[in-house]
C-alpha atoms as a PDB file:
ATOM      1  CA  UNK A   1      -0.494   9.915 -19.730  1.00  0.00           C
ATOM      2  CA  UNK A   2       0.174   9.573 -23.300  1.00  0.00           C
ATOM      3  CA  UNK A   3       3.257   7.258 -24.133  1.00  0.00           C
ATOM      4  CA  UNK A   4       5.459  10.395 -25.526  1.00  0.00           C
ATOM      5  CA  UNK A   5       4.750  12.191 -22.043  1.00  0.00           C
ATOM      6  CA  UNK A   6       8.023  12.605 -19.942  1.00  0.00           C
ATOM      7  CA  UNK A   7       8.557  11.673 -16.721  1.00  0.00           C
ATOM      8  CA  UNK A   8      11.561  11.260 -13.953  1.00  0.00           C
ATOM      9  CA  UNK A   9      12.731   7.494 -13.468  1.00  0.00           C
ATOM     10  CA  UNK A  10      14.703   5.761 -10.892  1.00  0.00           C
ATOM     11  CA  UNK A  11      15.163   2.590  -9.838  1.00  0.00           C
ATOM     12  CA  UNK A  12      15.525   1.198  -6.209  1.00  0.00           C
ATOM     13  CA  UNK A  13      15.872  -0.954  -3.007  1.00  0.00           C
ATOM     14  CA  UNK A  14      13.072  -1.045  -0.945  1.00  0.00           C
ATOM     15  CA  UNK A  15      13.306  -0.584   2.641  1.00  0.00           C
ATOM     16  CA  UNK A  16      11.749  -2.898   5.148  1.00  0.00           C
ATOM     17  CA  UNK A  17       8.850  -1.352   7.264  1.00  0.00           C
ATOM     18  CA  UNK A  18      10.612  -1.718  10.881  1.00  0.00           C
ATOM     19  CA  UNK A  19      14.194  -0.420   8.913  1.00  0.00           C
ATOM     20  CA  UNK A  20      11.652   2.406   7.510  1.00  0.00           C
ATOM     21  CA  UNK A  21      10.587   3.388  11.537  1.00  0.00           C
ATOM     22  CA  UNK A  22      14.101   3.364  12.692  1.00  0.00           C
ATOM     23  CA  UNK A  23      15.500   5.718  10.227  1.00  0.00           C
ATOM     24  CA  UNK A  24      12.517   8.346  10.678  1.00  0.00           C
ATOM     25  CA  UNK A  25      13.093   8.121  14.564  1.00  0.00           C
ATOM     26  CA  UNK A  26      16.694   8.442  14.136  1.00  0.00           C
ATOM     27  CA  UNK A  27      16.118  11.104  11.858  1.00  0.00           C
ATOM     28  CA  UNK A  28      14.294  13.302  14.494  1.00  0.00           C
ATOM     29  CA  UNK A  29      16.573  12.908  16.796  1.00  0.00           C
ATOM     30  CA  UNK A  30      20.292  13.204  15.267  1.00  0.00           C
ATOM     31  CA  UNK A  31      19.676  15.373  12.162  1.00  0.00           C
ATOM     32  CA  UNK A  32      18.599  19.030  12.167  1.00  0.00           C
ATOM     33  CA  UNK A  33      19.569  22.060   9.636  1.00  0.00           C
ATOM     34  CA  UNK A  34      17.595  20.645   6.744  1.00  0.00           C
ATOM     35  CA  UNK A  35      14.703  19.145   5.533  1.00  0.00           C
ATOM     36  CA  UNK A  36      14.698  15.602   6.768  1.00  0.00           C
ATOM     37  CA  UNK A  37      13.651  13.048   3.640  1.00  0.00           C
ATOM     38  CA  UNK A  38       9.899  11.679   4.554  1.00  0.00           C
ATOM     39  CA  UNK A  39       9.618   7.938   5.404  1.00  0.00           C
ATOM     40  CA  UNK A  40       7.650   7.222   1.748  1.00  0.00           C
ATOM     41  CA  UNK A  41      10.957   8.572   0.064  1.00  0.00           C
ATOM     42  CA  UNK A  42      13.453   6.353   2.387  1.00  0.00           C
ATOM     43  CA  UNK A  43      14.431   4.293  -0.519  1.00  0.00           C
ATOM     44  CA  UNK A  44      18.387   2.648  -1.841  1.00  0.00           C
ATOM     45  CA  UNK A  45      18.891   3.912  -5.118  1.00  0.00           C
ATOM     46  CA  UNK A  46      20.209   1.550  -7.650  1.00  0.00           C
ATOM     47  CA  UNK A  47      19.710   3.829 -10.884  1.00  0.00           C
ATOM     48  CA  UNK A  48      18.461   7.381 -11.315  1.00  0.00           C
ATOM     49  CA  UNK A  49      17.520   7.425 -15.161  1.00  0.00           C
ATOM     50  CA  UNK A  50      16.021  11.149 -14.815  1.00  0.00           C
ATOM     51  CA  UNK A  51      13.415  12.505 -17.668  1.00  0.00           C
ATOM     52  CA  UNK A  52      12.073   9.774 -19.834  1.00  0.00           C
ATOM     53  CA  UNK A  53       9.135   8.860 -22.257  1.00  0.00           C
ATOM     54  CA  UNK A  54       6.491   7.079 -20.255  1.00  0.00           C
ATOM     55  CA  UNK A  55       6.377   4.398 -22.902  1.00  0.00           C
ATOM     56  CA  UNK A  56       9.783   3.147 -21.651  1.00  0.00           C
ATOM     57  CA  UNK A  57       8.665   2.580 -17.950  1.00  0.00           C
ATOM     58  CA  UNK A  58       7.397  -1.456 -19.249  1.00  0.00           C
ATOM     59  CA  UNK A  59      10.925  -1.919 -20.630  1.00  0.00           C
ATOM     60  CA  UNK A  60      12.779  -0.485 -17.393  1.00  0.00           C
ATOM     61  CA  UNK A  61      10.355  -2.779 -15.220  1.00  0.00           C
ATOM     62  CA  UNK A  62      11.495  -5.560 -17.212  1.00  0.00           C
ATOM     63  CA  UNK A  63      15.034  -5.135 -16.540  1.00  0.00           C
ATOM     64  CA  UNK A  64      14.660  -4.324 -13.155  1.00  0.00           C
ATOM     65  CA  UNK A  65      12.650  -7.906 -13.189  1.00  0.00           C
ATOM     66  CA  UNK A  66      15.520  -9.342 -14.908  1.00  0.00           C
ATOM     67  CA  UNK A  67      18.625  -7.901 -12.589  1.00  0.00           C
ATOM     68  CA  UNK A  68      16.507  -9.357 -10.312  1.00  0.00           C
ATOM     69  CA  UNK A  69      16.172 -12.450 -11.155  1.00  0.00           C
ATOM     70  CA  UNK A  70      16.600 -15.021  -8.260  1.00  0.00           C
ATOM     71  CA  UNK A  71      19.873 -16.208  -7.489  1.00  0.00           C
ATOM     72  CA  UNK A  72      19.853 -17.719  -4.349  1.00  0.00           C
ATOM     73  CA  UNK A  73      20.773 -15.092  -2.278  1.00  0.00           C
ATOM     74  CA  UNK A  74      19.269 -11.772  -0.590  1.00  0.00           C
ATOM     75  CA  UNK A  75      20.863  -8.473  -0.428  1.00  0.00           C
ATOM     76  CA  UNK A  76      22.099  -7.676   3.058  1.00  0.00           C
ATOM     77  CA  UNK A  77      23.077  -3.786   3.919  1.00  0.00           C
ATOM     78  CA  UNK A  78      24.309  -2.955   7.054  1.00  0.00           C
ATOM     79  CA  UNK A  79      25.249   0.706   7.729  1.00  0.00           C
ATOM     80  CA  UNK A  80      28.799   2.264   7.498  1.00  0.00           C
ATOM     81  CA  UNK A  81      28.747   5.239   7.890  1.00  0.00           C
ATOM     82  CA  UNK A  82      27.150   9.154   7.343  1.00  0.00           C
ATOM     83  CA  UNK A  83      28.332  11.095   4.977  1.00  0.00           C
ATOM     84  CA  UNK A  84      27.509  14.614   3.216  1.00  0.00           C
ATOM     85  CA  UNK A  85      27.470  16.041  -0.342  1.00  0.00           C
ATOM     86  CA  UNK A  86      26.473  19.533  -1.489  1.00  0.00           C
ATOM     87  CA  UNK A  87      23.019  19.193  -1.211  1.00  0.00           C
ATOM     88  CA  UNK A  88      22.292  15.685   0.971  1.00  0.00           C
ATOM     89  CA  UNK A  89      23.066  13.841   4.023  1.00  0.00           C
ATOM     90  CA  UNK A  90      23.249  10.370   3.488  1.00  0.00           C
ATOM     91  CA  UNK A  91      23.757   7.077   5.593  1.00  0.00           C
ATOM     92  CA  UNK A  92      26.244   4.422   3.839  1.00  0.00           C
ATOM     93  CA  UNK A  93      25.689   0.455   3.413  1.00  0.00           C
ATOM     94  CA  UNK A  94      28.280  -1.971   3.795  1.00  0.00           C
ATOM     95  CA  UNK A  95      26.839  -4.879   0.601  1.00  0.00           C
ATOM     96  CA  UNK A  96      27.550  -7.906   2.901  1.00  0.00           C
ATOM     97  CA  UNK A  97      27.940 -10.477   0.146  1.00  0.00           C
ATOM     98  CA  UNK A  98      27.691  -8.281  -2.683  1.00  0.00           C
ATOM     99  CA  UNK A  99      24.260  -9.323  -4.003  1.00  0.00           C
ATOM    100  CA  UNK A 100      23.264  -5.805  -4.054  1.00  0.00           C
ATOM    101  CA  UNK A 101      26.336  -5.111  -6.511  1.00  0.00           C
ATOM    102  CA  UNK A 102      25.531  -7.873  -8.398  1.00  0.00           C
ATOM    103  CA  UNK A 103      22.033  -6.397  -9.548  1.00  0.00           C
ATOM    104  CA  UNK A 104      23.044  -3.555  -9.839  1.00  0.00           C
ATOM    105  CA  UNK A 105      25.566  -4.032 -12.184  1.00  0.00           C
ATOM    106  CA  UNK A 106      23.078  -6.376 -13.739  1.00  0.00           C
ATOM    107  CA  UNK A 107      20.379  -3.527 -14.199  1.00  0.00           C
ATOM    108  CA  UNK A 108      22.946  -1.106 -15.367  1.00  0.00           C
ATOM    109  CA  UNK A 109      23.808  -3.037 -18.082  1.00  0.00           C
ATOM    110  CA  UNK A 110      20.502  -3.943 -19.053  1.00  0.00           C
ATOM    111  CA  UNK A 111      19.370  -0.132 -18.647  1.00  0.00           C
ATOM    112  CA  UNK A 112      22.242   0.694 -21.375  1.00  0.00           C
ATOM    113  CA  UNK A 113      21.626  -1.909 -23.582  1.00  0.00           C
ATOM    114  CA  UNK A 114      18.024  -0.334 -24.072  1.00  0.00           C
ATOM    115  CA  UNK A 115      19.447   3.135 -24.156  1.00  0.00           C
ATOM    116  CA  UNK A 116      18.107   4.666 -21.298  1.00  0.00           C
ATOM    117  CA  UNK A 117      20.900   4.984 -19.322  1.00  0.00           C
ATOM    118  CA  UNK A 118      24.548   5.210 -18.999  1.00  0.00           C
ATOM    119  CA  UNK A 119      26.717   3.964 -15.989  1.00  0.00           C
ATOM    120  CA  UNK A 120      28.494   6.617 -13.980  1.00  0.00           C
ATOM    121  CA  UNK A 121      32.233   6.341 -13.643  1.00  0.00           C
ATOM    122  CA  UNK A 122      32.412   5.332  -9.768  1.00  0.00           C
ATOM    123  CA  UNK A 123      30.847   2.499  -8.591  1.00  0.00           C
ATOM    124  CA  UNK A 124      27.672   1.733  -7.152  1.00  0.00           C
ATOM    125  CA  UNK A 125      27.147   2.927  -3.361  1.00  0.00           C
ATOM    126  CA  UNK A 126      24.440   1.812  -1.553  1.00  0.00           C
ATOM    127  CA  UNK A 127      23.422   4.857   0.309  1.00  0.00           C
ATOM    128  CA  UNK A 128      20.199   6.289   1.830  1.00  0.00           C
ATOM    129  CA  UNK A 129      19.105  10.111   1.804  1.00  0.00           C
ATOM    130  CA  UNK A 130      18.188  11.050   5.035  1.00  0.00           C
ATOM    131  CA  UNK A 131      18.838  15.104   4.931  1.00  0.00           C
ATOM    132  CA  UNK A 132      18.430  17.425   2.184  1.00  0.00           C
ATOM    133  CA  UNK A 133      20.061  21.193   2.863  1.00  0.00           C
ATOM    134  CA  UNK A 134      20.898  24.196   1.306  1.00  0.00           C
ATOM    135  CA  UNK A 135      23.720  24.885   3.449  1.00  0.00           C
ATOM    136  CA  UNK A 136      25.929  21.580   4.541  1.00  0.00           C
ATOM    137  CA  UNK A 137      24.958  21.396   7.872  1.00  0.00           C
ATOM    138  CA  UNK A 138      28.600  19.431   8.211  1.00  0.00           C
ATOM    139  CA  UNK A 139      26.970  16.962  11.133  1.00  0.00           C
ATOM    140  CA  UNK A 140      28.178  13.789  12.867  1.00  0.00           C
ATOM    141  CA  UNK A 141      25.663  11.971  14.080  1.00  0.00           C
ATOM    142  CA  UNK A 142      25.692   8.382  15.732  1.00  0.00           C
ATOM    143  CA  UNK A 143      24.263   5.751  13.450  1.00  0.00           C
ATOM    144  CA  UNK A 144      21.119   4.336  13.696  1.00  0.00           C
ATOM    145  CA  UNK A 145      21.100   0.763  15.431  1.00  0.00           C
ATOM    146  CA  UNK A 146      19.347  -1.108  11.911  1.00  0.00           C
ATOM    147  CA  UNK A 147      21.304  -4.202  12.390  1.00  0.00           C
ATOM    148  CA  UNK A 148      21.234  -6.317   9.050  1.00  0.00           C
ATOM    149  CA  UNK A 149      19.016  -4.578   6.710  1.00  0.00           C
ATOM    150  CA  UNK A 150      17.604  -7.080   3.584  1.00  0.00           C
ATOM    151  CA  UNK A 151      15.447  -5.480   1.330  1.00  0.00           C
ATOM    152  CA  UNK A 152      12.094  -7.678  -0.226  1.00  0.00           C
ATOM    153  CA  UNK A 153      11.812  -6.201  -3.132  1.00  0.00           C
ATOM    154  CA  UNK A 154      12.834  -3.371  -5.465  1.00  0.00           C
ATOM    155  CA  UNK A 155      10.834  -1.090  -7.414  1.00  0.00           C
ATOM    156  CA  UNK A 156      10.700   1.543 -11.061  1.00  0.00           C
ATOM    157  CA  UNK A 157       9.897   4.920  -9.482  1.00  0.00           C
ATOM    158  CA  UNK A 158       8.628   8.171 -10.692  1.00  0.00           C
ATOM    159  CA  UNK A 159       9.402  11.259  -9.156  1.00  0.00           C
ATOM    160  CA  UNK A 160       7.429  14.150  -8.984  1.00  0.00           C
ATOM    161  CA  UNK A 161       9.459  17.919  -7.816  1.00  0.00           C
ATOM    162  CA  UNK A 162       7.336  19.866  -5.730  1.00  0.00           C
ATOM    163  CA  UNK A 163       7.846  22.921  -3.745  1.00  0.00           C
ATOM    164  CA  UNK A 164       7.969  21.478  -0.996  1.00  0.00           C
ATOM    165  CA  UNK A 165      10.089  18.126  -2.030  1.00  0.00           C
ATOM    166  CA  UNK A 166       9.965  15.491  -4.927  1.00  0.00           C
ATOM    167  CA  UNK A 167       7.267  13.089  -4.212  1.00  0.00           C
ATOM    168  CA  UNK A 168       7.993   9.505  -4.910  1.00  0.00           C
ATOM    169  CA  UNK A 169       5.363   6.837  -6.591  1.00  0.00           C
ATOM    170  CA  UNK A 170       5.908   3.437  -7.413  1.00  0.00           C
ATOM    171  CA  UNK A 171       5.131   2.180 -10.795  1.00  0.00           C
ATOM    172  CA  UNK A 172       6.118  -1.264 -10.791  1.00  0.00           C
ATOM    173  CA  UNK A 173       7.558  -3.251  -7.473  1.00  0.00           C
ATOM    174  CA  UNK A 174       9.499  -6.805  -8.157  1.00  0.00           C
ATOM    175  CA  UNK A 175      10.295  -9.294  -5.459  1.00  0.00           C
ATOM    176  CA  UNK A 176      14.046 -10.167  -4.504  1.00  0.00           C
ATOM    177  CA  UNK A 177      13.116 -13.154  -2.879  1.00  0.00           C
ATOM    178  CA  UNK A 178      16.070 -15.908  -2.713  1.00  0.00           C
END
């Protein structure tokens, strides 16, 4: 693509493999009346930048790289609670420490100082979209037994909207390692 070509950015937590095959069995059996979000797309969302100029993916990997930076510590999520919005079901983190906080904050900052983003109002929830709907299917399921959930690495995604969901590709992955 050529550098003034747009695309849709985010930035997120990557989910372990064996946290990745819970959720999708967990999905199939607690959550119907909606289209359940594929395993690829299972994914912590740290900063949804929407439509941008490819040429600024480099400098959004970079500060993703740099909120990353090692500190000693690794993000641990464990799950709170289900909630829905108009349009999504979503499972809730408890940020046991608050590492997970910390880069974010770190990235949003970094993201603004470059332009390319700016901070919402509320703070930062780690979450997971498990259910998208039309109609708010208004469910209460049981959470899924993921015990303490500590991502590797996080990663500068594009996403792709398709008829039949937004497909998800990873542009640049960066290591959280303590």
């Amino acid at each position: 693509m050529d550098g003034d070509a747009r695309i849709r950015l985010f930035c997120a937590l990557r989910l372990p493999d064996d946290t990745v095959a819970k959720l999708v069995a967990w999905q199939a059996e607690h959550l119907h009346g909606g289209r359940l979000v594929p395993a690829p797309n299972l994914h912590a969302t740290l900063a949804f930048l929407g439509s941008r100029p490819v040429h600024e993916v480099d400098d959004v990997a970079g500060a993703l790289r740099a909120a990353a930076a090692d500190t000693g510590r690794s993000i641990r999520l464990r799950v709170r609670g289900y909630r829905e919005t108009r349009s999504v079901g979503m499972l809730t983190f408890d940020d046991e420490g608050g590492r997970g906080r910390e880069v974010a904050e770190r990235l949003f900052g970094l993201l603004e100082e470059l332009g390319v983003y700016r901070r919402e109002a509320r703070p930062w929830l780690p979450h997971v979209t498990v259910l998208r709907f039309r109609e708010r299917p208004r469910l209460r399921p049981s959470l899924p037994e993921l015990g303490e959930v500590c991502p590797s690495d996080a990663a500068v995604y594009s996403s792709v909207l398709r008829s039949a969901g937004a497909q998800y590709e990873v542009l640049e992955s960066v290591a959280l390692n303590p």
